[in-house]
PDB file of N, CA and C in Angstrom:
ATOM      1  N   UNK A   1     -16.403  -8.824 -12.234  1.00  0.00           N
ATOM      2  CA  UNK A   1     -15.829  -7.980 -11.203  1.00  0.00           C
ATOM      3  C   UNK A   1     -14.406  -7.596 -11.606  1.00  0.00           C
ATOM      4  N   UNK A   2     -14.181  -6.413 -11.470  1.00  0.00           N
ATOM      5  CA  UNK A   2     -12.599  -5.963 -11.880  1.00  0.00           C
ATOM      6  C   UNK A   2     -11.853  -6.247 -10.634  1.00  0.00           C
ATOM      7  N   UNK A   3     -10.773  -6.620 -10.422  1.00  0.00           N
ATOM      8  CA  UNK A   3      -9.980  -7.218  -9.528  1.00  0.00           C
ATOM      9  C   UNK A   3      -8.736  -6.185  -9.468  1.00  0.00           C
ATOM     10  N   UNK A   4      -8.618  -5.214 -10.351  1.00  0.00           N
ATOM     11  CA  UNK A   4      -7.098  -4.614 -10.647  1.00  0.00           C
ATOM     12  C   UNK A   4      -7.508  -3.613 -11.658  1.00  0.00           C
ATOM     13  N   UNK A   5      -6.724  -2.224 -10.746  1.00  0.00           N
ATOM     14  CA  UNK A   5      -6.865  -1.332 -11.725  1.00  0.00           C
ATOM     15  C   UNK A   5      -5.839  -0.270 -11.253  1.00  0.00           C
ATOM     16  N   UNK A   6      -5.397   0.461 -12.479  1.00  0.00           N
ATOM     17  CA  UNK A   6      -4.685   1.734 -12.208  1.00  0.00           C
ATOM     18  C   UNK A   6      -4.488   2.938 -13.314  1.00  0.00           C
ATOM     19  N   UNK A   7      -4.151   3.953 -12.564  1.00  0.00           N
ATOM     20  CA  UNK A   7      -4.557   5.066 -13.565  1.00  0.00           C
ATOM     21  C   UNK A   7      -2.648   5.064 -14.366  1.00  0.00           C
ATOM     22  N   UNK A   8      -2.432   5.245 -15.258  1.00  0.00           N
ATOM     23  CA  UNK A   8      -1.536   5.654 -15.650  1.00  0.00           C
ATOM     24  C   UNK A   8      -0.746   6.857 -15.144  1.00  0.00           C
ATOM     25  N   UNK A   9      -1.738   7.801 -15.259  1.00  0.00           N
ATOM     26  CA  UNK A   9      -1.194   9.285 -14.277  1.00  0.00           C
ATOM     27  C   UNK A   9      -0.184   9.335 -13.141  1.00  0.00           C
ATOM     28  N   UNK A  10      -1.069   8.459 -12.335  1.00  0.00           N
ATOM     29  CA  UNK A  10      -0.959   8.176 -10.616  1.00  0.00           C
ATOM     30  C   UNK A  10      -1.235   6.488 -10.111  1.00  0.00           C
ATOM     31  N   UNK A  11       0.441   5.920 -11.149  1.00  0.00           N
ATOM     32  CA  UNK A  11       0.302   4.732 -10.662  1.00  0.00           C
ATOM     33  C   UNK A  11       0.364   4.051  -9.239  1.00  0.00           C
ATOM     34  N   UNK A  12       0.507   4.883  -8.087  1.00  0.00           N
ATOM     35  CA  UNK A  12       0.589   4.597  -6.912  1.00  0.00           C
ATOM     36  C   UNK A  12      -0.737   4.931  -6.170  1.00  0.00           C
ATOM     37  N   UNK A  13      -1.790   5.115  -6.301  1.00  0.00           N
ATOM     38  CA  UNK A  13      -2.862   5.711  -6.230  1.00  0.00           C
ATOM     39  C   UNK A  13      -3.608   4.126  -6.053  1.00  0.00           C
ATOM     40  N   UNK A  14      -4.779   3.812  -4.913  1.00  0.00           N
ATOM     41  CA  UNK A  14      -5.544   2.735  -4.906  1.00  0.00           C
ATOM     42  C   UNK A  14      -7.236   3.698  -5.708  1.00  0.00           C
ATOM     43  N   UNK A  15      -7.084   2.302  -6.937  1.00  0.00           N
ATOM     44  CA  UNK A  15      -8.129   2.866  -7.485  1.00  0.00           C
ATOM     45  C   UNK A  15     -10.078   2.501  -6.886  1.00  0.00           C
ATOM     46  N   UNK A  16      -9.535   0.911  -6.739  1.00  0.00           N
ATOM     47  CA  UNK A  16     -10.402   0.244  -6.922  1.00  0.00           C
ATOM     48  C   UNK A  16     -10.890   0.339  -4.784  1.00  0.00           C
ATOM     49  N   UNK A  17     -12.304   0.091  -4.288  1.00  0.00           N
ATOM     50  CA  UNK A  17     -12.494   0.281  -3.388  1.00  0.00           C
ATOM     51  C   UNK A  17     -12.516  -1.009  -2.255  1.00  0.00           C
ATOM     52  N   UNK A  18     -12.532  -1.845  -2.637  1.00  0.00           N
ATOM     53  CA  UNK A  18     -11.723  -2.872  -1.826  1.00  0.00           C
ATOM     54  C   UNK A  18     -10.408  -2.665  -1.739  1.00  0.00           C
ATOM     55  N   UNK A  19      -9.160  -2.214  -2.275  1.00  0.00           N
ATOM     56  CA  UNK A  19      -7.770  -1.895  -2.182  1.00  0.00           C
ATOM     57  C   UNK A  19      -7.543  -1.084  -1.210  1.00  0.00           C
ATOM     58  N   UNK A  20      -8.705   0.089  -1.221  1.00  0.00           N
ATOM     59  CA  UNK A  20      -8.699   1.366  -0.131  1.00  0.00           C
ATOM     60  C   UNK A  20      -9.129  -0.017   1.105  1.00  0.00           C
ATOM     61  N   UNK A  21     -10.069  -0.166   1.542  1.00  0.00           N
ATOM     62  CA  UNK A  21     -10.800  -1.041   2.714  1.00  0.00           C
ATOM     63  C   UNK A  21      -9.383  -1.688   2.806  1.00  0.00           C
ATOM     64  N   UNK A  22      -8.441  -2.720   2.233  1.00  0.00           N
ATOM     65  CA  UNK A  22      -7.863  -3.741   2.929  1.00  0.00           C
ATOM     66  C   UNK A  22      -6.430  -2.596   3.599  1.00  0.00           C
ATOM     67  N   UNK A  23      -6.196  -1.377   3.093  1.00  0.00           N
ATOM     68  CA  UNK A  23      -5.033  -0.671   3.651  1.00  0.00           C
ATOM     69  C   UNK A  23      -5.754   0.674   4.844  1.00  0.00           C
ATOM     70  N   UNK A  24      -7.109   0.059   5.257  1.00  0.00           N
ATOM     71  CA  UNK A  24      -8.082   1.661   6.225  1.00  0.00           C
ATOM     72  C   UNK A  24      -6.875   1.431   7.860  1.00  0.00           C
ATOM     73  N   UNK A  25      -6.669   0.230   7.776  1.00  0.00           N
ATOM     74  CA  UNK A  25      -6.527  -0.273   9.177  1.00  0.00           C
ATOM     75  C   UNK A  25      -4.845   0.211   9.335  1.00  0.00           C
ATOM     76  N   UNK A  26      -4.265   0.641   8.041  1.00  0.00           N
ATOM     77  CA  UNK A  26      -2.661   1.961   8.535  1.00  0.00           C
ATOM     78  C   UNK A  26      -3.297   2.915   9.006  1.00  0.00           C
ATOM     79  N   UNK A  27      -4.284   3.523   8.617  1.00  0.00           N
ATOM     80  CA  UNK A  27      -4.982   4.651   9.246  1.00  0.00           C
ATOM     81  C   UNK A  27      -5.080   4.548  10.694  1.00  0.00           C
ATOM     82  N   UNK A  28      -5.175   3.985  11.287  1.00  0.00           N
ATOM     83  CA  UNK A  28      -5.087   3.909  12.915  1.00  0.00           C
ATOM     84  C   UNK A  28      -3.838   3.814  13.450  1.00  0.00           C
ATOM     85  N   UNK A  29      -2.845   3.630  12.371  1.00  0.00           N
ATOM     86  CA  UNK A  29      -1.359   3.277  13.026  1.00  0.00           C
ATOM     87  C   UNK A  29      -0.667   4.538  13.195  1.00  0.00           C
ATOM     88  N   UNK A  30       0.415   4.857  14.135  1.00  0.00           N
ATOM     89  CA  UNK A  30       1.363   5.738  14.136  1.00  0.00           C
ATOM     90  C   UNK A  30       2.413   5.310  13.144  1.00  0.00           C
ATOM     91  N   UNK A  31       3.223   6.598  13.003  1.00  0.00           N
ATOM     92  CA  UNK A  31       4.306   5.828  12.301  1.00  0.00           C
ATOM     93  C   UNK A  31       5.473   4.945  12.729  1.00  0.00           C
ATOM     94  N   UNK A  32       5.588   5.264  14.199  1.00  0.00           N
ATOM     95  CA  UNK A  32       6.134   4.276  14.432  1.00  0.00           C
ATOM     96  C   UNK A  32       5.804   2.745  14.527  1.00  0.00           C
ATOM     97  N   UNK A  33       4.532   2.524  14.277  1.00  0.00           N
ATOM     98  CA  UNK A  33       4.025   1.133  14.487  1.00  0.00           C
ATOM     99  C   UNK A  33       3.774   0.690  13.045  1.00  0.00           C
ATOM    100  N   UNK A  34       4.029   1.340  11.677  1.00  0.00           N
ATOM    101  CA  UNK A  34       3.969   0.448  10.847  1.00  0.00           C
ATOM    102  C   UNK A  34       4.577  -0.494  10.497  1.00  0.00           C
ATOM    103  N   UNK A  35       3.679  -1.846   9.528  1.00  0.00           N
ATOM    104  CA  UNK A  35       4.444  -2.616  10.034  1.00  0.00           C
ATOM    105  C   UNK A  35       5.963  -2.620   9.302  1.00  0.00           C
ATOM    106  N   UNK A  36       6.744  -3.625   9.692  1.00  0.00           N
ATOM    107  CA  UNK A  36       7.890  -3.635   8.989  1.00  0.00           C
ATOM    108  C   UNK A  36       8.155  -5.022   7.762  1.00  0.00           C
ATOM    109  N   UNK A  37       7.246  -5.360   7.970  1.00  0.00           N
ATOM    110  CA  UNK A  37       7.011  -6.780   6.702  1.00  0.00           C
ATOM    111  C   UNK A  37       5.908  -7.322   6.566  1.00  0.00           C
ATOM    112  N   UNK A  38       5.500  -6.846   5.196  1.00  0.00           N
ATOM    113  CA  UNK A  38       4.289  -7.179   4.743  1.00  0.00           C
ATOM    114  C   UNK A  38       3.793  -8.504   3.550  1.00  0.00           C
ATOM    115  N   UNK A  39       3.627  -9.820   3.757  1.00  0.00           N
ATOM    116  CA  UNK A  39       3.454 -10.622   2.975  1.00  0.00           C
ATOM    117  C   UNK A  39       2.225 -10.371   2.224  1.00  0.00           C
ATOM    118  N   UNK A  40       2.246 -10.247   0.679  1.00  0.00           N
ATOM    119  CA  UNK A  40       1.072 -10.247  -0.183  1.00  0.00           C
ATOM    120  C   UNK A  40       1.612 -11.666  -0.863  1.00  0.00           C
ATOM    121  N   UNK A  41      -0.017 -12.305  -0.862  1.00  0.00           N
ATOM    122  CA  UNK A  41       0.071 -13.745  -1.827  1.00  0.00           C
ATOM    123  C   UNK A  41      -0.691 -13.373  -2.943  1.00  0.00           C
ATOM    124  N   UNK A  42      -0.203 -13.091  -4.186  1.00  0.00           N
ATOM    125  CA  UNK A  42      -0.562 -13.334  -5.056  1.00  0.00           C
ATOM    126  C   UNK A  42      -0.603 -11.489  -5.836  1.00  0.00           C
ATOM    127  N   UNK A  43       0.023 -11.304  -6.738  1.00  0.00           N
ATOM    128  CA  UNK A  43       0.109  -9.697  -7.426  1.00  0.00           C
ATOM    129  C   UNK A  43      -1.229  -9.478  -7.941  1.00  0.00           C
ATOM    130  N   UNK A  44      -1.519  -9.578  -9.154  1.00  0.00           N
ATOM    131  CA  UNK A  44      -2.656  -9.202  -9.625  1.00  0.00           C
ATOM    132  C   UNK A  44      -2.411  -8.101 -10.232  1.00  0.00           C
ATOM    133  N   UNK A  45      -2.693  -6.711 -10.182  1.00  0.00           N
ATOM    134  CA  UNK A  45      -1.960  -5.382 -10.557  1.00  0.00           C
ATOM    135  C   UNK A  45      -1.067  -5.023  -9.884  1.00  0.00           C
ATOM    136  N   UNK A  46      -1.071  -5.694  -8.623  1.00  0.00           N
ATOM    137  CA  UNK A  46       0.012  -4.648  -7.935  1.00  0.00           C
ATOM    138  C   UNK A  46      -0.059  -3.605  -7.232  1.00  0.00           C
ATOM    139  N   UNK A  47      -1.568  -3.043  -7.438  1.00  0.00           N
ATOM    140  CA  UNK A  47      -1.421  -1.724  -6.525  1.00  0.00           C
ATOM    141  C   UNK A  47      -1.525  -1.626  -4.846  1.00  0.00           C
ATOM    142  N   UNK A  48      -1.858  -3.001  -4.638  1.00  0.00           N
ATOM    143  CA  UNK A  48      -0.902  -2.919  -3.338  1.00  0.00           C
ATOM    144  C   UNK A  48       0.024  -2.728  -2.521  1.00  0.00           C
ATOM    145  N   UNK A  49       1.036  -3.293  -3.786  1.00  0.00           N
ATOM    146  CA  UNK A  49       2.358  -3.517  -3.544  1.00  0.00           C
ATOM    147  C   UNK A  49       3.026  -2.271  -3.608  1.00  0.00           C
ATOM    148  N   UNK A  50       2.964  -1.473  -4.724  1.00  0.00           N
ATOM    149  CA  UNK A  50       3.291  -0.344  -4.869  1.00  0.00           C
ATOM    150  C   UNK A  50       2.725   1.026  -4.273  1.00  0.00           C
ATOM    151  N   UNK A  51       1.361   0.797  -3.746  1.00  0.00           N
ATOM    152  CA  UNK A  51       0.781   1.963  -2.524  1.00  0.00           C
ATOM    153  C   UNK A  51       1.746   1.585  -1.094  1.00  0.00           C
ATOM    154  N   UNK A  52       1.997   0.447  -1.263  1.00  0.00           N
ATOM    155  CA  UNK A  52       2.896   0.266   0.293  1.00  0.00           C
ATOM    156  C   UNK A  52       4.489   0.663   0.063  1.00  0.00           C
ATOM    157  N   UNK A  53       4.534   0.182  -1.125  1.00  0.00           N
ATOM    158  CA  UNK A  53       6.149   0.609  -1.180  1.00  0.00           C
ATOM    159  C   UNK A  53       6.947   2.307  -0.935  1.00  0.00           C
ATOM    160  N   UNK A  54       5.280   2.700  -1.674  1.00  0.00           N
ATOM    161  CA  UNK A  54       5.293   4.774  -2.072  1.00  0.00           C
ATOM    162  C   UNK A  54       5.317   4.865  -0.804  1.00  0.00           C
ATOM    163  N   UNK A  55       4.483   4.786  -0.250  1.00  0.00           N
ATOM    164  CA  UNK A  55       3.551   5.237   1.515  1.00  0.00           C
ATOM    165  C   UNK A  55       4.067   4.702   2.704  1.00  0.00           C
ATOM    166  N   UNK A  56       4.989   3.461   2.321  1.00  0.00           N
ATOM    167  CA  UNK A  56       5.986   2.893   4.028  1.00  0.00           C
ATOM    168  C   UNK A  56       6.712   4.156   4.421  1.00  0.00           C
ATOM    169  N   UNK A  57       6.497   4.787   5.702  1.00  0.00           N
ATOM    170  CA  UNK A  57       7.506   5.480   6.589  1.00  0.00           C
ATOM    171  C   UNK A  57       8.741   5.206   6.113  1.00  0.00           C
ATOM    172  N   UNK A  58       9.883   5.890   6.052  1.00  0.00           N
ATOM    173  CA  UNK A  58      11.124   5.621   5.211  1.00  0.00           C
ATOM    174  C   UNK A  58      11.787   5.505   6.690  1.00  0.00           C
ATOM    175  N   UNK A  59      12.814   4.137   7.343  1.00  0.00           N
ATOM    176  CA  UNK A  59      13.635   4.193   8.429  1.00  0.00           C
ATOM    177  C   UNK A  59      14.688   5.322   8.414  1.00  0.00           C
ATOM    178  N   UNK A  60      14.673   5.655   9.410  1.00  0.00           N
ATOM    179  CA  UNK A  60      15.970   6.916  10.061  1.00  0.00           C
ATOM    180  C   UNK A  60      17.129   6.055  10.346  1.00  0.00           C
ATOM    181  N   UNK A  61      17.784   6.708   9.506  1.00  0.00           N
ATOM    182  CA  UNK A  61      19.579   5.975   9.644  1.00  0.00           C
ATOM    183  C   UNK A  61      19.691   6.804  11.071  1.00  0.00           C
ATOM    184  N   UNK A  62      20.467   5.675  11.923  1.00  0.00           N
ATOM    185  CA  UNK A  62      21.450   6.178  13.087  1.00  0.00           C
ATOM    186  C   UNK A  62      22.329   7.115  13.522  1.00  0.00           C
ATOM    187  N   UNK A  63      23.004   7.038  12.150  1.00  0.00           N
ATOM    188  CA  UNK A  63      24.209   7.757  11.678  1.00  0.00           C
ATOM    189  C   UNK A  63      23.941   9.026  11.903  1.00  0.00           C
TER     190      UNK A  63
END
């Protein structure tokens, strides 16, 4: 079973289809309700980490 994968092209891109399934459930979120801290145990490739980092709502400064 491949556990980790990514395209070079479009390293922020979920390749593999369990990666899509464990991030379906932002799909129901507004943006104001995403969350604001996300614990992953354990990297592997990473494309978790880095589809959440690309794709988190960016906070609105006050200012």
């Amino acid at each position: 079973m491949t556990q980790g994968a990514m395209r070079i092209a479009r390293p922020w891109n979920l390749e593999l289809d369990y990666t899509k399934e464990m991030m379906a459930s932002l799909l129901l979120r507004d943006e104001s309700r995403f969350p604001r801290k996300v614990l992953l145990i354990g990297l592997g490739a990473a494309s978790l980490t880095k589809f959440l980092y690309r794709n988190q709502p960016r906070p609105t400064s006050p200012w």
